[in-house]
PDB file of N, CA and C in Angstrom:
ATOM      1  N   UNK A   1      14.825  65.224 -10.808  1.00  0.00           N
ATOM      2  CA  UNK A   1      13.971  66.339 -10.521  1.00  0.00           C
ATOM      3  C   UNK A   1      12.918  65.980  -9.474  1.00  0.00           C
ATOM      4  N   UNK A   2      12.744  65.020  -9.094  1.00  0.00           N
ATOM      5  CA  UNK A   2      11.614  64.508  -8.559  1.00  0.00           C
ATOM      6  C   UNK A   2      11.827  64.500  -6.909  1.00  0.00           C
ATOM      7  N   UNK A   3      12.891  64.415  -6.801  1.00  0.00           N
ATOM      8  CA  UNK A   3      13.383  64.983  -5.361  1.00  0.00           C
ATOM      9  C   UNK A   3      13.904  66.107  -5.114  1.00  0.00           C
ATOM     10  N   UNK A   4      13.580  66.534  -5.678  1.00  0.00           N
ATOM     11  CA  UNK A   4      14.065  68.237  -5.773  1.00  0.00           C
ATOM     12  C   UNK A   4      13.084  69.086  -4.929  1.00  0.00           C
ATOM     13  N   UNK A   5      13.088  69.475  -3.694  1.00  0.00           N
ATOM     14  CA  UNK A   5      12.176  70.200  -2.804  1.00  0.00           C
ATOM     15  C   UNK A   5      11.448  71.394  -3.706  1.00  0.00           C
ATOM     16  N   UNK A   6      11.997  72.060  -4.188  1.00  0.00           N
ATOM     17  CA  UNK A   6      11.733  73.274  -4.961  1.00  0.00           C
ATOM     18  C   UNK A   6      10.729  72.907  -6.212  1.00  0.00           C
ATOM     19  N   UNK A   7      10.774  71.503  -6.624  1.00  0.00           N
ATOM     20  CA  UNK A   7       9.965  71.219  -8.147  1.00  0.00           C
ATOM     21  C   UNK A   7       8.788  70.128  -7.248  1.00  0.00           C
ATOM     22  N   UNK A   8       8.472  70.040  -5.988  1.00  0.00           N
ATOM     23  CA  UNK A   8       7.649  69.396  -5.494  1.00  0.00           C
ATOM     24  C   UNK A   8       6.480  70.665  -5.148  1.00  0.00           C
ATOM     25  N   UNK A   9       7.537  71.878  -5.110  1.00  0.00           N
ATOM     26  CA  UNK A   9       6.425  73.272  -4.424  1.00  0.00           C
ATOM     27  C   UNK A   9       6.311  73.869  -5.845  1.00  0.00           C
ATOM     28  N   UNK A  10       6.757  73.692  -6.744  1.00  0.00           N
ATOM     29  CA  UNK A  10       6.686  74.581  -7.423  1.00  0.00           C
ATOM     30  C   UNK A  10       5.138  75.218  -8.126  1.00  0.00           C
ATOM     31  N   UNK A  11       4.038  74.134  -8.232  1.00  0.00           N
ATOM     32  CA  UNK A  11       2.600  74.995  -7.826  1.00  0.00           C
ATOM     33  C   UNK A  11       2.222  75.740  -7.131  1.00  0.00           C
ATOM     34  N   UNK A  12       2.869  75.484  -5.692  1.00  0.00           N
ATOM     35  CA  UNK A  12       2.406  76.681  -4.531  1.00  0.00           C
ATOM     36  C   UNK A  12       3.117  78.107  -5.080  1.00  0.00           C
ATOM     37  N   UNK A  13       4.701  77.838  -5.347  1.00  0.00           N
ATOM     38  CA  UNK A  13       5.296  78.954  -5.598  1.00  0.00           C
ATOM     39  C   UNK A  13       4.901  79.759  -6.689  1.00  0.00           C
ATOM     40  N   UNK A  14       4.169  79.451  -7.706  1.00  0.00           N
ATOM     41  CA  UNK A  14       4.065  80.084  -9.323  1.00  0.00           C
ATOM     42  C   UNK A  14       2.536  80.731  -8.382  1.00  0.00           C
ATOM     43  N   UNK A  15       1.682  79.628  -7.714  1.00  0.00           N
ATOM     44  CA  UNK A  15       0.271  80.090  -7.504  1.00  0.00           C
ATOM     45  C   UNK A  15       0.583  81.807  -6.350  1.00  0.00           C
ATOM     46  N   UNK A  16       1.518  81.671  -5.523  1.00  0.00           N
ATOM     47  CA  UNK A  16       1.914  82.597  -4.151  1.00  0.00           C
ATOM     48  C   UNK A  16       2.470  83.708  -5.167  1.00  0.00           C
ATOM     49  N   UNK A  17       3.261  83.249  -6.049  1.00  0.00           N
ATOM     50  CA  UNK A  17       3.877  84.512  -6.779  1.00  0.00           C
ATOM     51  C   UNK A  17       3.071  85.208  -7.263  1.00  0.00           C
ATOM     52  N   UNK A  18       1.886  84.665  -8.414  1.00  0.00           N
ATOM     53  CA  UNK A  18       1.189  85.053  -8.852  1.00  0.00           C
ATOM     54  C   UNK A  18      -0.127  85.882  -8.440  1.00  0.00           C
ATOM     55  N   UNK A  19      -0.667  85.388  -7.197  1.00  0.00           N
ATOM     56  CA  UNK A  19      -1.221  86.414  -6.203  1.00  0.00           C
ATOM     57  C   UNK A  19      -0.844  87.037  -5.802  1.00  0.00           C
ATOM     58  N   UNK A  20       0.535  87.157  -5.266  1.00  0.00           N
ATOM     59  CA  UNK A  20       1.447  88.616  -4.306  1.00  0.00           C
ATOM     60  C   UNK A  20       1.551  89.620  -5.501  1.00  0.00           C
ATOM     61  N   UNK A  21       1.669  88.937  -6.768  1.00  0.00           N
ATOM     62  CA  UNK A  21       1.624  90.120  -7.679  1.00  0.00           C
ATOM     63  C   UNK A  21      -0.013  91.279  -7.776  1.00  0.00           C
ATOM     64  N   UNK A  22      -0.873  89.961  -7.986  1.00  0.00           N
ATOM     65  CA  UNK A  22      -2.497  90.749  -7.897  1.00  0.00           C
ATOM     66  C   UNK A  22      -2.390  91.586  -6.937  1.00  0.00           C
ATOM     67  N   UNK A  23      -1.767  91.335  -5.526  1.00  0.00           N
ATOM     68  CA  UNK A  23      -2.490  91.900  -4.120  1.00  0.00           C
ATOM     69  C   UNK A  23      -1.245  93.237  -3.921  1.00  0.00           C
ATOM     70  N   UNK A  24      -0.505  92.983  -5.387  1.00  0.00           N
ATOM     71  CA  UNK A  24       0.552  94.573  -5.217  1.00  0.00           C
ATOM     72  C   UNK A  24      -0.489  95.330  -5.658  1.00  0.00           C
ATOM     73  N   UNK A  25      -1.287  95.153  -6.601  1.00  0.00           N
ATOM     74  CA  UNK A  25      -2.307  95.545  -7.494  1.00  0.00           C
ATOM     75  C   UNK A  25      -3.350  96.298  -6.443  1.00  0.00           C
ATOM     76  N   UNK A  26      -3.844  95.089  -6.094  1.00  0.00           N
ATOM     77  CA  UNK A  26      -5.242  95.218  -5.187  1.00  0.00           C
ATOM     78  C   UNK A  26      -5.100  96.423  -4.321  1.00  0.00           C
ATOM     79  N   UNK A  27      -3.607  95.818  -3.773  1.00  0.00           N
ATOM     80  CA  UNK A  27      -3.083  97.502  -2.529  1.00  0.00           C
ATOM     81  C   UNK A  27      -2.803  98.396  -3.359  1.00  0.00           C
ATOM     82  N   UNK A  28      -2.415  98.850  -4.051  1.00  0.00           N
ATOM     83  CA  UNK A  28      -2.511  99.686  -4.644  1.00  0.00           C
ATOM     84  C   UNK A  28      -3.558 100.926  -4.919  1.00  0.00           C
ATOM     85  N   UNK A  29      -4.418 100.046  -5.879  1.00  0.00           N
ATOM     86  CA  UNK A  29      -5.919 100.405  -5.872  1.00  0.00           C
ATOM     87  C   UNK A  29      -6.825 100.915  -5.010  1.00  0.00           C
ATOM     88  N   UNK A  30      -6.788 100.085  -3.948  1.00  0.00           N
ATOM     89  CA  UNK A  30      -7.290 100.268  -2.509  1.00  0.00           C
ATOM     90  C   UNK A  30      -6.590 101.309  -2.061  1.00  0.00           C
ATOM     91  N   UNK A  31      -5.290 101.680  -1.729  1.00  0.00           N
ATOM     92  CA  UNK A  31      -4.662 102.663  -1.237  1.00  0.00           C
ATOM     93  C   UNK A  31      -4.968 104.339  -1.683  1.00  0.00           C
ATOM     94  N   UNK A  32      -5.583 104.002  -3.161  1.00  0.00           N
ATOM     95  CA  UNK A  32      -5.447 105.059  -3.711  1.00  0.00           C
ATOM     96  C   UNK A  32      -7.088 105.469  -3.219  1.00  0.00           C
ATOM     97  N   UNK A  33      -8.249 104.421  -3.168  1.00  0.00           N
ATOM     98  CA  UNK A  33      -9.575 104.824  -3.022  1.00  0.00           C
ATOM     99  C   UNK A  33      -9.427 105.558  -1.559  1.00  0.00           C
ATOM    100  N   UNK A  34      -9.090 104.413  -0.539  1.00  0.00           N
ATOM    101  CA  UNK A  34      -8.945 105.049   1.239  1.00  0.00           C
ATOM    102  C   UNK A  34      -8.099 106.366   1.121  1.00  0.00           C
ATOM    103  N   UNK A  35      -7.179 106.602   0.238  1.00  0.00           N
ATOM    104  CA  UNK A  35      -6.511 107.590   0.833  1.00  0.00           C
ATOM    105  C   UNK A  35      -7.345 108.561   0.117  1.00  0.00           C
ATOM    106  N   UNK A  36      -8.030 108.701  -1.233  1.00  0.00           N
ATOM    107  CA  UNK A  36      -8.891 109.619  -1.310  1.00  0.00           C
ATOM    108  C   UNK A  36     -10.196 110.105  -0.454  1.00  0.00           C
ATOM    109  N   UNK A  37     -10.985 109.062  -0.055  1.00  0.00           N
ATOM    110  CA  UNK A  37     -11.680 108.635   0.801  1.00  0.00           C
ATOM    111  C   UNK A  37     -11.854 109.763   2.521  1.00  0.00           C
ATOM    112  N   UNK A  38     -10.688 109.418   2.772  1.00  0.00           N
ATOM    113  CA  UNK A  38     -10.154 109.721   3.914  1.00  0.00           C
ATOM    114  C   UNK A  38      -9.584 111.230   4.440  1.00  0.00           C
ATOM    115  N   UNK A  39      -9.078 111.347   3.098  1.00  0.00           N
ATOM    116  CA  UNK A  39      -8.039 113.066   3.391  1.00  0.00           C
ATOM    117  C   UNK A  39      -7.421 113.512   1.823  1.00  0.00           C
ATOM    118  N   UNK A  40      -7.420 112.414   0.827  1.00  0.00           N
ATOM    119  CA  UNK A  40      -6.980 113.217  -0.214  1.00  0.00           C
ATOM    120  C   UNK A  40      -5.319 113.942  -0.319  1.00  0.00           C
ATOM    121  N   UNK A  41      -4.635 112.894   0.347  1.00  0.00           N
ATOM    122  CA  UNK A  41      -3.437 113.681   0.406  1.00  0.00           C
ATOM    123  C   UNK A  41      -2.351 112.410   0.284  1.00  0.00           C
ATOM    124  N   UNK A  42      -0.770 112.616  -0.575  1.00  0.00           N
ATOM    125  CA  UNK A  42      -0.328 111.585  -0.894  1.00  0.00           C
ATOM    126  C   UNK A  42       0.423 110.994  -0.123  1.00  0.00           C
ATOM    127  N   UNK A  43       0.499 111.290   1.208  1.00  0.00           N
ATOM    128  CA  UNK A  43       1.603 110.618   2.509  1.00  0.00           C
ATOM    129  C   UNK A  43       0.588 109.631   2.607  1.00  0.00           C
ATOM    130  N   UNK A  44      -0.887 109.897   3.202  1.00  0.00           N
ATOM    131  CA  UNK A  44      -2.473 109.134   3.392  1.00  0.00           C
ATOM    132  C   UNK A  44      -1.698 107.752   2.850  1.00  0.00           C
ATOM    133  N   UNK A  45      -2.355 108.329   1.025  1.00  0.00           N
ATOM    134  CA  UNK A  45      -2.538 107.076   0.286  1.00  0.00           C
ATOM    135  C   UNK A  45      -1.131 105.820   0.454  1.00  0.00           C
ATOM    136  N   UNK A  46       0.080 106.930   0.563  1.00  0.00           N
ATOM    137  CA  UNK A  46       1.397 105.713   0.346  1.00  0.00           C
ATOM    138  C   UNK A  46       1.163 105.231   1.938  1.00  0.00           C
ATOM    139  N   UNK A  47       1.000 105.532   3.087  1.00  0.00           N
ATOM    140  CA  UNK A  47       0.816 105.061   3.860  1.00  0.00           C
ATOM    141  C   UNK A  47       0.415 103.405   4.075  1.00  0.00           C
ATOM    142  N   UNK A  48      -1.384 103.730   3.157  1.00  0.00           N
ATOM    143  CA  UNK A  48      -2.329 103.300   3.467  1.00  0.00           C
ATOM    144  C   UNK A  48      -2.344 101.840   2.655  1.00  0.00           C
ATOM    145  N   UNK A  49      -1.157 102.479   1.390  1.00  0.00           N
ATOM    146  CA  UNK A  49      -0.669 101.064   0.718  1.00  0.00           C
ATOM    147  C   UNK A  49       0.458 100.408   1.118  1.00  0.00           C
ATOM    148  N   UNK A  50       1.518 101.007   1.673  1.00  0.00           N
ATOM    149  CA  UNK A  50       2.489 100.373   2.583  1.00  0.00           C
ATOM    150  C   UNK A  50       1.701  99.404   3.658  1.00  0.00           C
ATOM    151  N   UNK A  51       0.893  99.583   4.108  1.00  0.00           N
ATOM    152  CA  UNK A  51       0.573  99.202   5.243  1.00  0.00           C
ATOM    153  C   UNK A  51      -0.749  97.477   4.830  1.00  0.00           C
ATOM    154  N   UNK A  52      -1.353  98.168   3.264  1.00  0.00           N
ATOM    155  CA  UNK A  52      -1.720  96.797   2.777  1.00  0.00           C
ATOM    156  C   UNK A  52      -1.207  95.679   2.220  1.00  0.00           C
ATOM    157  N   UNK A  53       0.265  96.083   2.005  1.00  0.00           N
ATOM    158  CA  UNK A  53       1.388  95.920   1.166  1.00  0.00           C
ATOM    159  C   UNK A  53       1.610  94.667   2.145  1.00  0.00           C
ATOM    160  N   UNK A  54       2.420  95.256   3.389  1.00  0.00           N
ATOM    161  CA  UNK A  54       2.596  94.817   4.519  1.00  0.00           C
ATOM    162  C   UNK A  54       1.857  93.590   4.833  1.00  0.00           C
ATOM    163  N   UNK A  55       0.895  93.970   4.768  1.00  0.00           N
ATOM    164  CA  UNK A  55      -0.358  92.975   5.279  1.00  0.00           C
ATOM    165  C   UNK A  55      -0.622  91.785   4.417  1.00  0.00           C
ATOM    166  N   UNK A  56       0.084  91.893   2.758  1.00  0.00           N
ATOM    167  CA  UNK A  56      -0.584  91.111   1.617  1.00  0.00           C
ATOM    168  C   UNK A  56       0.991  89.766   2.010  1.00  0.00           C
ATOM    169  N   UNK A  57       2.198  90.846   2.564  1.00  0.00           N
ATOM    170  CA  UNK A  57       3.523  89.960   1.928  1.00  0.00           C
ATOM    171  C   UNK A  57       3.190  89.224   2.995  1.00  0.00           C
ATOM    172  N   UNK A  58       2.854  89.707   4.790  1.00  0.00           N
ATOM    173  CA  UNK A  58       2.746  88.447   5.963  1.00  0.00           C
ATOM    174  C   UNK A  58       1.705  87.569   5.108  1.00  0.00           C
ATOM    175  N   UNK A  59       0.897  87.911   4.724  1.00  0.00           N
ATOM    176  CA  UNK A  59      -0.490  86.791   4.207  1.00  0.00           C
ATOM    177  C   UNK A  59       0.505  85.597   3.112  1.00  0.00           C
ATOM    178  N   UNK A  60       1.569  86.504   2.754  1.00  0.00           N
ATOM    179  CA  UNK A  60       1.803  85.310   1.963  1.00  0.00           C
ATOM    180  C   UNK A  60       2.853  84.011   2.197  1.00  0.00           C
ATOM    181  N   UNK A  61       3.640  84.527   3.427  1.00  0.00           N
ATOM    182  CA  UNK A  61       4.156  83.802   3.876  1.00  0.00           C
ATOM    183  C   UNK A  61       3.812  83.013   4.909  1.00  0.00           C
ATOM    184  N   UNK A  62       2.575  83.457   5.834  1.00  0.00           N
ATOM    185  CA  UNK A  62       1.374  82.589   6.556  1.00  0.00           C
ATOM    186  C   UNK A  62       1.071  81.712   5.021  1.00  0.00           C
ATOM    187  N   UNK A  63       0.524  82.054   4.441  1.00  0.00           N
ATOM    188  CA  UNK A  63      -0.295  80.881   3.611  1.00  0.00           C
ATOM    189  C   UNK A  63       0.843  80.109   2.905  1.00  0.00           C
ATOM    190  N   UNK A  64       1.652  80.514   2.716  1.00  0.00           N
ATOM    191  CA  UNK A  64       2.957  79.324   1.683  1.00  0.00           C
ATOM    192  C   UNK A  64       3.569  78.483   3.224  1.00  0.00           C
ATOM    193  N   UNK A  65       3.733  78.963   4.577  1.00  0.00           N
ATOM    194  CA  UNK A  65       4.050  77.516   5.375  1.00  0.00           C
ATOM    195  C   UNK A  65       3.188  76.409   5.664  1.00  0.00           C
ATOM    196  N   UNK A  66       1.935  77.675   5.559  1.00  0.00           N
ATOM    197  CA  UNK A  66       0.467  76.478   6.324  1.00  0.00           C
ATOM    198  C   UNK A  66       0.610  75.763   5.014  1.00  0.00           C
ATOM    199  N   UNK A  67      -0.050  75.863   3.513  1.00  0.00           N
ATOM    200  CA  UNK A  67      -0.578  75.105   2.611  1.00  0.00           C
ATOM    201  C   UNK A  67       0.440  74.528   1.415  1.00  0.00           C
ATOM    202  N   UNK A  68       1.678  75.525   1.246  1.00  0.00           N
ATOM    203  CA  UNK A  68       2.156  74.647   0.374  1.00  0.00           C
ATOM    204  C   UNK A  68       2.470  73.311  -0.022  1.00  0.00           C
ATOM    205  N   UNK A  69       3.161  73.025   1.227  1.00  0.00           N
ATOM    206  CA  UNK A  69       3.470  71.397   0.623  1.00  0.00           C
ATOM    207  C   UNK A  69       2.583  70.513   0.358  1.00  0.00           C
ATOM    208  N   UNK A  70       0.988  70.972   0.809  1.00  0.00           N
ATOM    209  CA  UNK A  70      -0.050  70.191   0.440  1.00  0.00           C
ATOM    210  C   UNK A  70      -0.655  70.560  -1.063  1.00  0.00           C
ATOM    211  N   UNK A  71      -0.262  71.606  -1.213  1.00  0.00           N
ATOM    212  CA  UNK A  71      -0.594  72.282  -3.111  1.00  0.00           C
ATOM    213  C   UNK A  71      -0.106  71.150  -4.210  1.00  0.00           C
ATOM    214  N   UNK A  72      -0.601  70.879  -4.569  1.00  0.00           N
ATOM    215  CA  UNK A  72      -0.321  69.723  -5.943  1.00  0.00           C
ATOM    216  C   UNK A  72      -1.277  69.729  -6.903  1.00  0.00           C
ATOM    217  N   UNK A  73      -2.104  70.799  -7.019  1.00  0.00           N
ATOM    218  CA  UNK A  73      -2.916  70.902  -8.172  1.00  0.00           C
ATOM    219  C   UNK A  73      -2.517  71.918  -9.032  1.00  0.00           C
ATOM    220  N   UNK A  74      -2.469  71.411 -10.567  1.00  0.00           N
ATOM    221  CA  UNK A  74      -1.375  72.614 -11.210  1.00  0.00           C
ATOM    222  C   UNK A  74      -2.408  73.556 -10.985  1.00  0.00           C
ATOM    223  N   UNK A  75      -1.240  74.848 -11.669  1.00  0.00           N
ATOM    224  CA  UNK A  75      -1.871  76.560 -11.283  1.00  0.00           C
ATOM    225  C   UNK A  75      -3.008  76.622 -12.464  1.00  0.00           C
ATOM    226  N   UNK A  76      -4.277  77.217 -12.251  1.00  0.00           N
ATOM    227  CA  UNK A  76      -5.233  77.721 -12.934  1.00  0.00           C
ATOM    228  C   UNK A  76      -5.612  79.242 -12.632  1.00  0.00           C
ATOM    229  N   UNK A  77      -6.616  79.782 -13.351  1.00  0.00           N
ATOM    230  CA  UNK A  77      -6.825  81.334 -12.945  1.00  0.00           C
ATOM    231  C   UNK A  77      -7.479  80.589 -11.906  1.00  0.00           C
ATOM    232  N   UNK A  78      -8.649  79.810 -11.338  1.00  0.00           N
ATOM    233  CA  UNK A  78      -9.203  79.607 -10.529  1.00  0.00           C
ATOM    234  C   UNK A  78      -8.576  79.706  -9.172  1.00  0.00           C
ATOM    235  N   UNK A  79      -7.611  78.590  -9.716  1.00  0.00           N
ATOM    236  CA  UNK A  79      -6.819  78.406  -8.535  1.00  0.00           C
ATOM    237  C   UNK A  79      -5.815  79.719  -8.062  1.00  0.00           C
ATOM    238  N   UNK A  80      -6.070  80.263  -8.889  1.00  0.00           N
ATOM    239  CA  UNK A  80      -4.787  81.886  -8.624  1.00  0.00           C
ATOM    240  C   UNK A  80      -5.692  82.869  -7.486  1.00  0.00           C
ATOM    241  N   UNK A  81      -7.159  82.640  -8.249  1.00  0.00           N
ATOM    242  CA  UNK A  81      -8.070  83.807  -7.527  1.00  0.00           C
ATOM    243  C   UNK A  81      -7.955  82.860  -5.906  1.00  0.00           C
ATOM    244  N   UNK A  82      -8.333  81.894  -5.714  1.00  0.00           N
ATOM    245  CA  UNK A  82      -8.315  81.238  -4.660  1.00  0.00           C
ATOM    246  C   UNK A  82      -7.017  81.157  -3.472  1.00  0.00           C
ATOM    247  N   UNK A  83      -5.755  81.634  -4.260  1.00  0.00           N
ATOM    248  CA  UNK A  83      -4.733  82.053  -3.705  1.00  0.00           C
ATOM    249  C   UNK A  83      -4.428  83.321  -2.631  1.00  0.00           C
ATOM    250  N   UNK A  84      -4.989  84.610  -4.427  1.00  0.00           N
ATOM    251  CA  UNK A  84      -5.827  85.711  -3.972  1.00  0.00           C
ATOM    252  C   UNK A  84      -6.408  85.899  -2.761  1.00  0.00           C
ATOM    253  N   UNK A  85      -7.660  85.232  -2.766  1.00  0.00           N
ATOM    254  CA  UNK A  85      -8.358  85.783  -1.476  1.00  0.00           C
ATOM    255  C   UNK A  85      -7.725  84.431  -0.598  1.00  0.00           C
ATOM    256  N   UNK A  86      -7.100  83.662  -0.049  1.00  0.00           N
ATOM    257  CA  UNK A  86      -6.732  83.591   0.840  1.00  0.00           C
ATOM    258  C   UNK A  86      -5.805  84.484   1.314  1.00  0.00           C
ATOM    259  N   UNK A  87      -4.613  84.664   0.549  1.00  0.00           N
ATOM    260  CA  UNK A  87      -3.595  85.654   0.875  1.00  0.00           C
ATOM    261  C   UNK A  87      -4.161  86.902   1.661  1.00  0.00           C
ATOM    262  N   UNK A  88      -6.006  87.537   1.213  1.00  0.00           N
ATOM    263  CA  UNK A  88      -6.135  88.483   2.168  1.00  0.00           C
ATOM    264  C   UNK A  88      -7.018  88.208   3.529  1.00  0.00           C
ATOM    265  N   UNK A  89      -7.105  86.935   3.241  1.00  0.00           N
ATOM    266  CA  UNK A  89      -7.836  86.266   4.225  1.00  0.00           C
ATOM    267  C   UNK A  89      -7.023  85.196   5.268  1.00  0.00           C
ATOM    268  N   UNK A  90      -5.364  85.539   5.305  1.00  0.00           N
ATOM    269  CA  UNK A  90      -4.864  84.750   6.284  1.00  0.00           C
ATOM    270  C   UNK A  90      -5.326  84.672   7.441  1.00  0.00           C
ATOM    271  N   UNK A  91      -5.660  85.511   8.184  1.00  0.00           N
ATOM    272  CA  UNK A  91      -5.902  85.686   9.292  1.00  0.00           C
ATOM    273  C   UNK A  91      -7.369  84.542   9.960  1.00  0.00           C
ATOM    274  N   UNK A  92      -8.086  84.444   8.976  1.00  0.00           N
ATOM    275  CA  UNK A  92      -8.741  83.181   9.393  1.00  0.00           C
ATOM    276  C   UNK A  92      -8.234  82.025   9.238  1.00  0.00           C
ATOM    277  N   UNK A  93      -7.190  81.915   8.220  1.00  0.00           N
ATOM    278  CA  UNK A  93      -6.762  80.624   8.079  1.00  0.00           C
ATOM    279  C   UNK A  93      -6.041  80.403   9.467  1.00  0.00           C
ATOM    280  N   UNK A  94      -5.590  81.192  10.268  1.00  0.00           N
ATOM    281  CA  UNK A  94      -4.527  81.370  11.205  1.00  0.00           C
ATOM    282  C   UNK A  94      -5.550  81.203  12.479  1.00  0.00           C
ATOM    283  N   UNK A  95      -6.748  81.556  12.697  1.00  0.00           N
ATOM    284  CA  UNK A  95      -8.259  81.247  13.478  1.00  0.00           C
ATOM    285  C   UNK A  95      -8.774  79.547  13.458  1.00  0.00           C
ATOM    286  N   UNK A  96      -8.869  79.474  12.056  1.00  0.00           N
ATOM    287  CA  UNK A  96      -9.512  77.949  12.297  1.00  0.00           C
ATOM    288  C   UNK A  96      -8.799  76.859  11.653  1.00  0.00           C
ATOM    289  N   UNK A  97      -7.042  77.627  11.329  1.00  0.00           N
ATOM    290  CA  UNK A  97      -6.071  76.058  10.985  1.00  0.00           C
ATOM    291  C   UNK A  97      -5.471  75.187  12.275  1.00  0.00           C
ATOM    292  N   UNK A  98      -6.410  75.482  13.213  1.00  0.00           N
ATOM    293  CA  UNK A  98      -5.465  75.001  14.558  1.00  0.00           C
ATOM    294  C   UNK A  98      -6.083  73.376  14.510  1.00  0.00           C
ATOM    295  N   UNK A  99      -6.912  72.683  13.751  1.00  0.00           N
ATOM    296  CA  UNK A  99      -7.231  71.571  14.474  1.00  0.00           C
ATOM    297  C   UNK A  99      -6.674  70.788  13.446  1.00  0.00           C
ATOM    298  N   UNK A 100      -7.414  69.231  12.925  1.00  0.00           N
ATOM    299  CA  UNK A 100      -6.392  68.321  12.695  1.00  0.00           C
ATOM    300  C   UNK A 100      -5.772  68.793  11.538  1.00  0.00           C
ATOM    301  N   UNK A 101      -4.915  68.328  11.153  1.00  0.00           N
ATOM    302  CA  UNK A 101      -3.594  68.301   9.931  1.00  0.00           C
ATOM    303  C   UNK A 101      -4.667  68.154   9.151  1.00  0.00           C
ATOM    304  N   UNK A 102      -4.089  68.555   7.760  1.00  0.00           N
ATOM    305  CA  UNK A 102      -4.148  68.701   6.179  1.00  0.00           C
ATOM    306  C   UNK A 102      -4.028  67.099   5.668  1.00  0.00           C
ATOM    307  N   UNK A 103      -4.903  65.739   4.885  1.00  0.00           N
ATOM    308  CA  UNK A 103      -4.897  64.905   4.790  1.00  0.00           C
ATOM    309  C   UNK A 103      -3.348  64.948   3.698  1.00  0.00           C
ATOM    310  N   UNK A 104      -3.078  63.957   3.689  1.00  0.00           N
ATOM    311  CA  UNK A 104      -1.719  63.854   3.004  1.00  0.00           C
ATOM    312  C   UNK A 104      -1.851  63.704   1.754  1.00  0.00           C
ATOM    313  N   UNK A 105      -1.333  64.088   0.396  1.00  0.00           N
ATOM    314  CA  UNK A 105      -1.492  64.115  -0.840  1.00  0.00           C
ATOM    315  C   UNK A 105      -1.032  62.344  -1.200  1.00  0.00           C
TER     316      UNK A 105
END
């Protein structure tokens, strides 16, 4: 098992799963406030969650190439929320991951 690529990620993967699930949530929620917000009408809201939807699944596959293989701390809620808001916060990771490498586990 120990060379098994898949049981070396498997923190990143339970932690990535487990946030893409919250941030179905989060868009959701959100979709439903903006689209009330905005116009009150249900093309709006599915739009407005397609489109966070969108935004949560790139976040999660930006953050599982940049950080996984460096993930080796088992999954906690801590560590889930921290998943969380990176996943909606790729876009900085993608701003200021350009300089040196991730120290090696």
């Amino acid at each position: 098992m120990e060379n098994d690529p898949l049981w070396k990620l498997r923190h990143a993967l339970i932690g990535m799963a487990l946030a893409l699930l919250a941030s179905v949530l989060i868009a959701a929620l959100a979709g439903r406030w903006l689209g009330d917000l905005f116009g009150d009408s249900y093309g709006l809201r599915a739009g407005i969650y397609s489109g966070l939807l969108l935004y949560a699944v790139v976040g999660a596959v930006v953050l599982f190439v940049k950080v996984a293989r460096h993930e080796t701390r088992p999954v906690s809620p801590g560590r889930i929320g921290l998943w969380v808001a990176s996943l909606w916060l790729w876009p900085l990771l993608l701003a200021t991951g350009r300089g040196k490498p991730p120290p090696a586990a």
